[in-house]
Protein backbone atom coordinates (compact mmCIF):
# COMPACT_ATOMS: atom_id res chain seq x y z
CA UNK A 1 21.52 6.25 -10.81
CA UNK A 2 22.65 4.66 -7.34
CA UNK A 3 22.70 6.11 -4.35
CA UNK A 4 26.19 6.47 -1.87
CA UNK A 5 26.45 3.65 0.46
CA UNK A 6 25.80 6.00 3.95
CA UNK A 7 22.57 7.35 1.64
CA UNK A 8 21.73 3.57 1.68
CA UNK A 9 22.57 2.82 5.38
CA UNK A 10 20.91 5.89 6.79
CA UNK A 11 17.55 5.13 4.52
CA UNK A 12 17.82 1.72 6.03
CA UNK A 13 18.17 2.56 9.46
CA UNK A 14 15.93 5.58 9.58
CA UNK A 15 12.77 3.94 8.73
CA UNK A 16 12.96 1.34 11.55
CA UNK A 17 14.48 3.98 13.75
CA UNK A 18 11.12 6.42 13.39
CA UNK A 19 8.81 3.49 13.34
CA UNK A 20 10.14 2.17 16.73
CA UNK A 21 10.39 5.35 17.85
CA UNK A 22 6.97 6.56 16.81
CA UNK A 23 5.24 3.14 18.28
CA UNK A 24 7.26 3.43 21.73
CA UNK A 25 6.10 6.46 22.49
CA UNK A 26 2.47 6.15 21.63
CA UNK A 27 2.47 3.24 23.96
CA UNK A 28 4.67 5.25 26.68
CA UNK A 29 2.08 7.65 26.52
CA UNK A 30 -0.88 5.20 27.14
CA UNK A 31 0.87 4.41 29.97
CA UNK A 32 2.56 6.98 31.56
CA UNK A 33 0.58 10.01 30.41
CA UNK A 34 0.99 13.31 28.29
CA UNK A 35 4.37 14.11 29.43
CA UNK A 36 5.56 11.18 28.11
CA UNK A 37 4.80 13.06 24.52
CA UNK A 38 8.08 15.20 24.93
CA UNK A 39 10.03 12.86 26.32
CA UNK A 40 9.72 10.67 23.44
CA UNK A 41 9.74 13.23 20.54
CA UNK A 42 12.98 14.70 22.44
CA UNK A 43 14.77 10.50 21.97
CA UNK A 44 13.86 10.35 19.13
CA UNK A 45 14.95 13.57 17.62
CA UNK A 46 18.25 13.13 20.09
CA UNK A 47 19.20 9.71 18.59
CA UNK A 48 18.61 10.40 14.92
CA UNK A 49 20.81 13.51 15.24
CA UNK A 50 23.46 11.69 16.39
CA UNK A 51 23.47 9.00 14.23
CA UNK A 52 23.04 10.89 11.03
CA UNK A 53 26.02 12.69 12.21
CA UNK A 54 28.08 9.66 12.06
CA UNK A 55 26.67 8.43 8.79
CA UNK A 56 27.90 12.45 7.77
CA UNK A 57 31.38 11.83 9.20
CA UNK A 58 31.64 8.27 7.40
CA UNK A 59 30.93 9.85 3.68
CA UNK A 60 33.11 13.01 4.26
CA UNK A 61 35.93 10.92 5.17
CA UNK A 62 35.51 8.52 2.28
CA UNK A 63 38.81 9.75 0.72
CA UNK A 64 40.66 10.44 3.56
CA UNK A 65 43.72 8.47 4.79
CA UNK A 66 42.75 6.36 7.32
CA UNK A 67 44.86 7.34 10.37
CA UNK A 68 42.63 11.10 9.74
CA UNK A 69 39.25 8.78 9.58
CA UNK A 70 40.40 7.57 12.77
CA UNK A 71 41.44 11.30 14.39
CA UNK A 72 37.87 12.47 13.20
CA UNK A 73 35.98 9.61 14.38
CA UNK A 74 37.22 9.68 17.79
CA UNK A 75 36.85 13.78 17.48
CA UNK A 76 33.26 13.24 16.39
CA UNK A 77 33.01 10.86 19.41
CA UNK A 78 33.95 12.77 22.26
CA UNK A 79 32.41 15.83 20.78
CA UNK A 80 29.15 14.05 20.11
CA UNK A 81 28.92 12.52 23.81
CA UNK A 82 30.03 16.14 25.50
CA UNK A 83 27.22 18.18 23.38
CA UNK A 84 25.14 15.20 24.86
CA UNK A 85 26.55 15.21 28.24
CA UNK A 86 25.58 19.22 28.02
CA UNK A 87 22.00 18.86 26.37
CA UNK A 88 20.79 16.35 28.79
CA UNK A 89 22.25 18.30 31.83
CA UNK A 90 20.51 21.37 30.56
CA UNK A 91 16.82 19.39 30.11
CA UNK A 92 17.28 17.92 33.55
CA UNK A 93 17.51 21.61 35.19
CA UNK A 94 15.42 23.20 32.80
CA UNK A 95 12.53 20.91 32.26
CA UNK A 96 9.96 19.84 34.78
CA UNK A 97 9.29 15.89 35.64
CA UNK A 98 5.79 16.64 35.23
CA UNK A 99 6.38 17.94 31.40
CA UNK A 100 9.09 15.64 30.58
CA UNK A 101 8.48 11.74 31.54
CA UNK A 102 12.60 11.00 32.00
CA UNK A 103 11.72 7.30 32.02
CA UNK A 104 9.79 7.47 28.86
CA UNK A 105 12.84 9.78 27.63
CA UNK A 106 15.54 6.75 28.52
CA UNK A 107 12.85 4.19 27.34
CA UNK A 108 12.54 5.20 23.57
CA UNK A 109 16.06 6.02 23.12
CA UNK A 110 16.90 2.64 23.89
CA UNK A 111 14.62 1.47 21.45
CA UNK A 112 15.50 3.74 18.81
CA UNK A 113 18.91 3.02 18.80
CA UNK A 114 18.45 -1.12 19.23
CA UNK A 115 16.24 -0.52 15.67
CA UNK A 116 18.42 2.29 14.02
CA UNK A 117 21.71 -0.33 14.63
CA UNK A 118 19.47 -3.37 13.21
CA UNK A 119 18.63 -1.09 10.29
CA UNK A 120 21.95 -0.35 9.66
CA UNK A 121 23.53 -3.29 9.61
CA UNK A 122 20.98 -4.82 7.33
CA UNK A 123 21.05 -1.99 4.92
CA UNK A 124 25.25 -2.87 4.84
CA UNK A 125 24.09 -6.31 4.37
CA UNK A 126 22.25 -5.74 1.54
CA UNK A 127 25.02 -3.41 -0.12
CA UNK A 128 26.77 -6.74 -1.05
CA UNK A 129 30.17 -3.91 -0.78
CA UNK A 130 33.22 -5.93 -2.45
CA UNK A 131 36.46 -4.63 -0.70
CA UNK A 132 39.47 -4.85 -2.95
CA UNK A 133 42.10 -7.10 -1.81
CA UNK A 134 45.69 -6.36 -2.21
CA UNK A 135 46.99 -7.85 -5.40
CA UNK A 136 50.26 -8.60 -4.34
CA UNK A 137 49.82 -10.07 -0.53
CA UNK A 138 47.58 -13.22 -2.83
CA UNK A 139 50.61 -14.14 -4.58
CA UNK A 140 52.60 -13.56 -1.41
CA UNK A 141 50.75 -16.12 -0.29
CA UNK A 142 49.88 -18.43 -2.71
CA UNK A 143 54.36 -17.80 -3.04
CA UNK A 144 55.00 -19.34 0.12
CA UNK A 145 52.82 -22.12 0.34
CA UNK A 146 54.02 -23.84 -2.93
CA UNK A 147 57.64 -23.29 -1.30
CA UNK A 148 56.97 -25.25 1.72
């Protein structure tokens, strides 16, 4: 039995993700201390939220016409980078420097989503997806060339 296409991507992108992720902030931490601990679990967790979410949104709207992929896309978007927006504001306040390293925070998050993209787009790779072309815009074509 074969898994969906997004169960594909998000295997493929995952792995590299937590890897990077996990390696970046062990060395972070060798060099900038304990408190570099949270901020790298907090990336990490932060960045494969987000993308899963949009691996979600992509299966759900499968089978839905494409001007309403586009509506909740751009939806998911904005709401995705206010929640953001609000989380980070919220650890800046709430959190001390001392037990959050911000520069380890930006560091891995970075790096995460460099490997998490890479992993995507090699897991699409490997789908080998064939996209149906219209039937009738070949013939179209193939029409008007042997006319001129």
């Amino acid at each position: 039995m074969s898994q969906s296409s997004e169960f594909e991507m998000w295997r493929g992108a995952v792995i590299p993700a937590s890897v990077i992720g996990i390696l970046t902030t062990m060395c972070m931490t060798i060099a900038r201390g304990n408190s570099a601990i949270l901020g790298g679990v907090l990336a990490e967790f932060i960045v494969l939220i987000f993308f899963g979410i949009h691996l979600a949104i992509s299966k759900y709207s499968r089978k839905l016409d494409p001007m309403m992929t586009m509506v909740l896309v751009l939806v998911s978007y904005f709401a995705k980078l206010l929640i953001l927006g609000v989380f980070l504001l919220i650890v800046v306040n709430a959190v001390p420097e001392k037990d959050l390293d911000r520069t380890t925070f930006g560091v891995v998050a970075v790096a995460i989503t460099f490997a998490w993209l890479m992993g995507e787009v090699r897991a699409f790779l490997k789908l080998r997806l064939h996209l149906p072309l219209p039937s009738d815009a070949s013939h179209k074509l193939s029409n008007g060339m042997d006319e001129q």
